[in-house]
PDB file of N, CA and C in Angstrom:
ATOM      1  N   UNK A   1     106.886 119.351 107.270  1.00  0.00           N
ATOM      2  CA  UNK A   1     107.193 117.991 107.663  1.00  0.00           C
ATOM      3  C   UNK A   1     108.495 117.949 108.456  1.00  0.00           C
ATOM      4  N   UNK A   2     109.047 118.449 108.333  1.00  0.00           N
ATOM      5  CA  UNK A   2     110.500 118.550 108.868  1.00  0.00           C
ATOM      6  C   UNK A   2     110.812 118.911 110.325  1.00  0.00           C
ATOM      7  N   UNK A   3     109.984 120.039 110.520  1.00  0.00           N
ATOM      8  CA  UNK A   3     109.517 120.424 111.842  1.00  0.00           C
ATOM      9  C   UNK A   3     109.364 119.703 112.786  1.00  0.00           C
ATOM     10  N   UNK A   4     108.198 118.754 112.111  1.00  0.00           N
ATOM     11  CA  UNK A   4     107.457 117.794 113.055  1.00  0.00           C
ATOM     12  C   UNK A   4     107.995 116.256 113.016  1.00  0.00           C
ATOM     13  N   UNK A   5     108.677 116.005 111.969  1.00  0.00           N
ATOM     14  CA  UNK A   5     108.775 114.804 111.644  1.00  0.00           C
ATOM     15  C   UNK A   5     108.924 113.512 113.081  1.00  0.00           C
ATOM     16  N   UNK A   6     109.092 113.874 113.767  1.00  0.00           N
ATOM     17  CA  UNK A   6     109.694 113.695 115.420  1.00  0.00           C
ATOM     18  C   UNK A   6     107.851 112.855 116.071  1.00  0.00           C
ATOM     19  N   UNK A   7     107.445 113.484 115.314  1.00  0.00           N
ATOM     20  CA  UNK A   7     106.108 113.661 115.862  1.00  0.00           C
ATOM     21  C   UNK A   7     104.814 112.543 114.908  1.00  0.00           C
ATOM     22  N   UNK A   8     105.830 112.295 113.771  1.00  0.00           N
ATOM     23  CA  UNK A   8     104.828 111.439 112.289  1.00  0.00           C
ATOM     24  C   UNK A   8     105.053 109.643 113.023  1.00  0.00           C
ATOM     25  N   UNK A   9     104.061 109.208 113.177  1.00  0.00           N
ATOM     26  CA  UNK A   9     103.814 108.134 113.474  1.00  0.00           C
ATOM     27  C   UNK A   9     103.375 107.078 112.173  1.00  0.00           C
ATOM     28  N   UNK A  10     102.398 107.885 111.242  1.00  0.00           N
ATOM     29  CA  UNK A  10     101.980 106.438 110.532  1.00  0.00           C
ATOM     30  C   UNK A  10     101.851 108.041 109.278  1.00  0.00           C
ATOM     31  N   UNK A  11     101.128 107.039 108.179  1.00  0.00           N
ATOM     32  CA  UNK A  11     100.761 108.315 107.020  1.00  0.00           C
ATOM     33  C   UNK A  11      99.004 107.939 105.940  1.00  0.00           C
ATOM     34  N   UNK A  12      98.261 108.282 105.898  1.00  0.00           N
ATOM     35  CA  UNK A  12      97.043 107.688 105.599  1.00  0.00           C
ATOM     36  C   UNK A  12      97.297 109.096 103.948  1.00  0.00           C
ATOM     37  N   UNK A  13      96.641 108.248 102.981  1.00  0.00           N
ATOM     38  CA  UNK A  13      96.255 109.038 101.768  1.00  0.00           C
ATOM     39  C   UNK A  13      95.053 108.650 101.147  1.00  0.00           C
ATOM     40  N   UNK A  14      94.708 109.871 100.037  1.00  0.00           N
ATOM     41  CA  UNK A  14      93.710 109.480  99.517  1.00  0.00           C
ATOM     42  C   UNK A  14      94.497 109.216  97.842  1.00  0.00           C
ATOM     43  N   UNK A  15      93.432 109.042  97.327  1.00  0.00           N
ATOM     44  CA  UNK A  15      93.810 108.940  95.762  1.00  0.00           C
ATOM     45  C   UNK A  15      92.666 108.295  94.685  1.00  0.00           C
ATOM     46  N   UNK A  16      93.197 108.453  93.391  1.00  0.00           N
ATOM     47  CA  UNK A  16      92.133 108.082  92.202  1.00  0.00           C
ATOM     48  C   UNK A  16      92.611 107.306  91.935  1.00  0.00           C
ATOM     49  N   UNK A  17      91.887 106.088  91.437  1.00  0.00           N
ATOM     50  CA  UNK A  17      92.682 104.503  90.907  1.00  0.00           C
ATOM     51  C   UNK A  17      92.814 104.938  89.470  1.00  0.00           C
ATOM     52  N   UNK A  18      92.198 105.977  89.159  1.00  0.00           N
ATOM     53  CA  UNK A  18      92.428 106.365  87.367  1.00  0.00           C
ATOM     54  C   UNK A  18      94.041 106.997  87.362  1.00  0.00           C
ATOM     55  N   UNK A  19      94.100 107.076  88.189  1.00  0.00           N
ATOM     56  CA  UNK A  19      95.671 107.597  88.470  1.00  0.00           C
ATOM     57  C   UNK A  19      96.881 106.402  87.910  1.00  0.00           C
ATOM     58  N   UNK A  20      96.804 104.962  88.032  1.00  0.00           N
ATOM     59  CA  UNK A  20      97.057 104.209  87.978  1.00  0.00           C
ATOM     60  C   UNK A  20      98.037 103.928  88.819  1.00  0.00           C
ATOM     61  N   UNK A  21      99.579 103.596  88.695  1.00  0.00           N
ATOM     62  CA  UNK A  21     100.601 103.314  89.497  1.00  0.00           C
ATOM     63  C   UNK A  21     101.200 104.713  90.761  1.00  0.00           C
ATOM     64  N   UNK A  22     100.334 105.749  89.797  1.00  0.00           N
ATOM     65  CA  UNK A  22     100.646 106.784  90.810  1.00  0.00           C
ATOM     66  C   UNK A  22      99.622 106.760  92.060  1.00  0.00           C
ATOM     67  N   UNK A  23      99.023 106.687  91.863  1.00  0.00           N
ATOM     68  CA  UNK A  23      97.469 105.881  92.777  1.00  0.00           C
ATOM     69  C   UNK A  23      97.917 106.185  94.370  1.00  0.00           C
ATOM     70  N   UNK A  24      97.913 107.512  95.056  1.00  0.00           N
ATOM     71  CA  UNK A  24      97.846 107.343  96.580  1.00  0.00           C
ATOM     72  C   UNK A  24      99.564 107.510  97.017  1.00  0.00           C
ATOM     73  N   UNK A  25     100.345 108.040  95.831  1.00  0.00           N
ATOM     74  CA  UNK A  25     101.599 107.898  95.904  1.00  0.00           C
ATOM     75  C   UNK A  25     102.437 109.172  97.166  1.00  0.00           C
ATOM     76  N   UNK A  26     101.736 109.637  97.489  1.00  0.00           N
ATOM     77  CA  UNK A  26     101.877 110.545  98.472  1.00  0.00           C
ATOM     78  C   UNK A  26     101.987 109.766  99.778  1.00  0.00           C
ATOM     79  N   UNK A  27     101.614 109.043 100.264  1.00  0.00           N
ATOM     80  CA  UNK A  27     101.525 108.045 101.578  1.00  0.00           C
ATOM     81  C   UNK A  27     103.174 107.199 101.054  1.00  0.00           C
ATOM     82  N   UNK A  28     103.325 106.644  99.839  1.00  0.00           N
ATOM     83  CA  UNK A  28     104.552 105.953  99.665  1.00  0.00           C
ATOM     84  C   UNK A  28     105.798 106.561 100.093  1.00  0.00           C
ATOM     85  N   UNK A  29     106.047 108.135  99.259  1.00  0.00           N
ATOM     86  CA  UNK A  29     106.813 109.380  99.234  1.00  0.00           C
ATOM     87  C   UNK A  29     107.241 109.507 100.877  1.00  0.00           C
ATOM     88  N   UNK A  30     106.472 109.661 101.626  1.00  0.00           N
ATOM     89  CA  UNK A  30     106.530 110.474 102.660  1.00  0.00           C
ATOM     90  C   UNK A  30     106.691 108.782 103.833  1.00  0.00           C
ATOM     91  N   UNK A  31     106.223 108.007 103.638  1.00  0.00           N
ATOM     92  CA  UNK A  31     106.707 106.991 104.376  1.00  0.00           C
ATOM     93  C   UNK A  31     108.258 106.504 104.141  1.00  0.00           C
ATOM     94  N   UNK A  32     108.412 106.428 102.938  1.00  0.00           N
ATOM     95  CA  UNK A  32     110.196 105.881 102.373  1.00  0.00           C
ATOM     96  C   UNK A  32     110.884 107.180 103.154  1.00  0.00           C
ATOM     97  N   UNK A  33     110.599 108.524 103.123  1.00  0.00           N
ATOM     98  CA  UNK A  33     111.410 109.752 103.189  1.00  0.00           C
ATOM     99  C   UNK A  33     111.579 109.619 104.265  1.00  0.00           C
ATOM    100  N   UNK A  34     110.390 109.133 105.987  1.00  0.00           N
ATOM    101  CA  UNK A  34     110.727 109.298 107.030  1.00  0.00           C
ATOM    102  C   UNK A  34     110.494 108.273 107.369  1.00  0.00           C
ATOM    103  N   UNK A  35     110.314 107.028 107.180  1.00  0.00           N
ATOM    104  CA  UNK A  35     110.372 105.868 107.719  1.00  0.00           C
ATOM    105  C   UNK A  35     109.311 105.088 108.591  1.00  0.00           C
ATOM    106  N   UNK A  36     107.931 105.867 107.672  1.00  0.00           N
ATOM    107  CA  UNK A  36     106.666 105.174 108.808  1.00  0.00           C
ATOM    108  C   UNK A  36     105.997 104.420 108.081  1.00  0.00           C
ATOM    109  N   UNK A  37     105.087 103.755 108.828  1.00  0.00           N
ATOM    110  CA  UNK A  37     104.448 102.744 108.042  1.00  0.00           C
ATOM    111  C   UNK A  37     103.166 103.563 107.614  1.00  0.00           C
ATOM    112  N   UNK A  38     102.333 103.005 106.202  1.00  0.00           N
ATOM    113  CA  UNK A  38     100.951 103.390 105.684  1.00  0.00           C
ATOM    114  C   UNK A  38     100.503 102.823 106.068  1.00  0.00           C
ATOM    115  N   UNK A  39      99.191 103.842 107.139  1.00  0.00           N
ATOM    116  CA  UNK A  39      98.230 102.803 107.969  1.00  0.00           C
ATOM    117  C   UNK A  39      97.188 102.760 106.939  1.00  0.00           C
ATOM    118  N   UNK A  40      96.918 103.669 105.546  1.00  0.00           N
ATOM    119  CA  UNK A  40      95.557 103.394 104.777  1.00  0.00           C
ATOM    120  C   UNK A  40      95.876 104.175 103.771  1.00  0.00           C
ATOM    121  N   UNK A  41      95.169 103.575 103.071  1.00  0.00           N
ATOM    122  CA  UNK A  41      95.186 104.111 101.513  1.00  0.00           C
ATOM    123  C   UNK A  41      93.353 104.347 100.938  1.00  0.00           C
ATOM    124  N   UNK A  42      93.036 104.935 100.599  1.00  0.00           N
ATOM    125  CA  UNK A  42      91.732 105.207 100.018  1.00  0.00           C
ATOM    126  C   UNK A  42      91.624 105.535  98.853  1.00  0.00           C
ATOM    127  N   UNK A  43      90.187 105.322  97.694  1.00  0.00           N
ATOM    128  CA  UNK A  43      89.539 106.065  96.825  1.00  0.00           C
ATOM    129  C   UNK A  43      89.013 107.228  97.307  1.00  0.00           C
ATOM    130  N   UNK A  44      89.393 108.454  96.970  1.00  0.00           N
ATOM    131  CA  UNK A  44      88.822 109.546  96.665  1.00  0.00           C
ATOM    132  C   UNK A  44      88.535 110.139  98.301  1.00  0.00           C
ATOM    133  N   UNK A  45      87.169 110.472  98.876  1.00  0.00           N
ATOM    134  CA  UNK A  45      87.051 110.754  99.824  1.00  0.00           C
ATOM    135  C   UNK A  45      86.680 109.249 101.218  1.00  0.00           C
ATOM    136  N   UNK A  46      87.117 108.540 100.419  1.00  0.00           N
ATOM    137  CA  UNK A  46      86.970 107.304 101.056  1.00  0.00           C
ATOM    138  C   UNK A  46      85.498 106.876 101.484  1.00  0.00           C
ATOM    139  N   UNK A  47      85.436 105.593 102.079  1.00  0.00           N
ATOM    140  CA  UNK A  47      83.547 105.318 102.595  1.00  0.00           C
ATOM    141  C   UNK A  47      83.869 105.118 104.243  1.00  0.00           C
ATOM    142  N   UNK A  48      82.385 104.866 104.706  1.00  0.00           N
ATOM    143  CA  UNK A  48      82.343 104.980 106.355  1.00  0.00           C
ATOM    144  C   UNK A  48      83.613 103.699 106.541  1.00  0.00           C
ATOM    145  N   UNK A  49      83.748 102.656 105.772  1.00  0.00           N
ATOM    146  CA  UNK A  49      84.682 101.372 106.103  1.00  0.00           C
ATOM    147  C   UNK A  49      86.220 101.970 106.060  1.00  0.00           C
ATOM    148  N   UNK A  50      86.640 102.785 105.143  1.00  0.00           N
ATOM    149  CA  UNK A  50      87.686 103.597 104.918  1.00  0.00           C
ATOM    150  C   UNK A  50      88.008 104.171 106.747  1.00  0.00           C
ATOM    151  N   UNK A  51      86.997 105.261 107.023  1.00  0.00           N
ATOM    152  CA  UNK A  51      86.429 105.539 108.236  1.00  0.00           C
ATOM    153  C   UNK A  51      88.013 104.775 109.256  1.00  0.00           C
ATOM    154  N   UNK A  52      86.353 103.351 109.081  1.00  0.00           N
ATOM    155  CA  UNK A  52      86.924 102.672 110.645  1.00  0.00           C
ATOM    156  C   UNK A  52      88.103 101.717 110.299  1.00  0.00           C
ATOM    157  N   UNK A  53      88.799 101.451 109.048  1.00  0.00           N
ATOM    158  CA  UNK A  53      89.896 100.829 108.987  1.00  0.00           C
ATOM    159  C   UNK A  53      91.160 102.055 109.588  1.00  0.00           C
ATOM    160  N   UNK A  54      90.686 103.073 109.249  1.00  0.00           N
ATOM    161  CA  UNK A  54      91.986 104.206 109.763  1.00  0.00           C
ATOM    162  C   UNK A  54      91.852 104.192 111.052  1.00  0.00           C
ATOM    163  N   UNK A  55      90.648 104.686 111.878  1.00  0.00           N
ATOM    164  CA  UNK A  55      90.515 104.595 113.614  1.00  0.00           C
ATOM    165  C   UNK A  55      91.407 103.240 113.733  1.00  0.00           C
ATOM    166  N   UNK A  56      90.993 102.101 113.751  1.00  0.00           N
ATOM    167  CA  UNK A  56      91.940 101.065 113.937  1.00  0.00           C
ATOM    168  C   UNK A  56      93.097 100.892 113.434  1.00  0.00           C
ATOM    169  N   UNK A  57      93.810 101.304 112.712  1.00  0.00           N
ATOM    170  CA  UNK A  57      95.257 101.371 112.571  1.00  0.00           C
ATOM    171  C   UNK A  57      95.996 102.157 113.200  1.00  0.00           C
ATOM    172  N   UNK A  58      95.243 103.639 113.451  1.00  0.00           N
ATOM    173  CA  UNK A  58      95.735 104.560 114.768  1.00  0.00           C
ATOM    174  C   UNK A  58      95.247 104.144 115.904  1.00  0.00           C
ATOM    175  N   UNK A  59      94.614 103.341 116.349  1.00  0.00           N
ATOM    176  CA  UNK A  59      94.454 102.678 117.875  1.00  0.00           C
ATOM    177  C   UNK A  59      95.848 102.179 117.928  1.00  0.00           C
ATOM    178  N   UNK A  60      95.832 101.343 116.741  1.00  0.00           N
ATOM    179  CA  UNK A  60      97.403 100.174 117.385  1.00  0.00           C
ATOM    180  C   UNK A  60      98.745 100.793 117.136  1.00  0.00           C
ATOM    181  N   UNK A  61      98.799 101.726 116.253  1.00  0.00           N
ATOM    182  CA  UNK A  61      99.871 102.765 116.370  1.00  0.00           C
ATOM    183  C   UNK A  61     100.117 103.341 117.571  1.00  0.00           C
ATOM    184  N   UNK A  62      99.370 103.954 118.083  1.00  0.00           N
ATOM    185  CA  UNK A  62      99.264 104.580 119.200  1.00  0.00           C
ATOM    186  C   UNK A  62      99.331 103.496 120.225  1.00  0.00           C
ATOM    187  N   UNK A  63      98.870 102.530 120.486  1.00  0.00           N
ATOM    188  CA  UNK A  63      98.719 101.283 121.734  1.00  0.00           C
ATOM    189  C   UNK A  63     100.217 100.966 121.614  1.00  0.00           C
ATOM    190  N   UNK A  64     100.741 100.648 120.432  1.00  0.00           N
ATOM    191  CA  UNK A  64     102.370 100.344 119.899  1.00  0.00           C
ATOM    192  C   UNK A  64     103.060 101.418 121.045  1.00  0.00           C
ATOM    193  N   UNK A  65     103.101 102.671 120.495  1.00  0.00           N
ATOM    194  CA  UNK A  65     103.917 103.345 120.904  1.00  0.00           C
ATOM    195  C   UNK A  65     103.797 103.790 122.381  1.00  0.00           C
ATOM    196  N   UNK A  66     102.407 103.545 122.967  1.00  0.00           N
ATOM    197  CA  UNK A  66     102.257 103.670 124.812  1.00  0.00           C
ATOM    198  C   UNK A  66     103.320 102.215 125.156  1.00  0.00           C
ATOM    199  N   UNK A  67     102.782 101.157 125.024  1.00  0.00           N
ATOM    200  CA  UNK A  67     103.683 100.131 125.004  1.00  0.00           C
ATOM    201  C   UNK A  67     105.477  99.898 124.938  1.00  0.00           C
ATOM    202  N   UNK A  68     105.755 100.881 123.838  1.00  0.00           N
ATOM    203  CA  UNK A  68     107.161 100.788 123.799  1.00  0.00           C
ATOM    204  C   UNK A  68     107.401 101.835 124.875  1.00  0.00           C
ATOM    205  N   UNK A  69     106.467 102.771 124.936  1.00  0.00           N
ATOM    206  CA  UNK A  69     107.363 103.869 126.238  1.00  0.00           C
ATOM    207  C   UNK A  69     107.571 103.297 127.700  1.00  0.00           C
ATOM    208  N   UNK A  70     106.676 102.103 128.109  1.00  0.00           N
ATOM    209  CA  UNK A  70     106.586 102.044 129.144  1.00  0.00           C
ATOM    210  C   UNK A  70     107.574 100.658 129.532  1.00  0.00           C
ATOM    211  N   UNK A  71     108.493 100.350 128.648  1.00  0.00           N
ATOM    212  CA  UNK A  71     109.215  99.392 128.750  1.00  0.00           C
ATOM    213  C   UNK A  71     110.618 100.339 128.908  1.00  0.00           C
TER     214      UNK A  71
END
């Protein structure tokens, strides 16, 4: 992570809700540590909706950041 961090735009996880408060806590960790936003959080291996909520949060991440370069 450290390497690249330059390079981390957003952070997507999976997780078990039997987990309870720890639930997906890897996306929290690593967003507070470098300062990005969680574009998604999922159960387990997630479903096709899981899918297309992530494509669309990295569209506008990415649309975000063409946008800020060209200003």
């Amino acid at each position: 992570m450290k390497l690249n961090k330059l390079n981390l735009m957003g952070v997507a996880s999976s997780g078990n809700m039997n987990w309870g408060s720890r639930y997906s806590i890897a996306a929290v960790i690593i967003a507070e540590l470098y300062s990005v936003p969680i574009i998604h959080r999922f159960e387990l291996s997630g479903t096709s909706k899981d899918v297309e909520v992530f494509k669309q949060e990295v569209l506008k991440l990415v649309s975000t950041e063409v946008d800020s370069t060209q200003q």
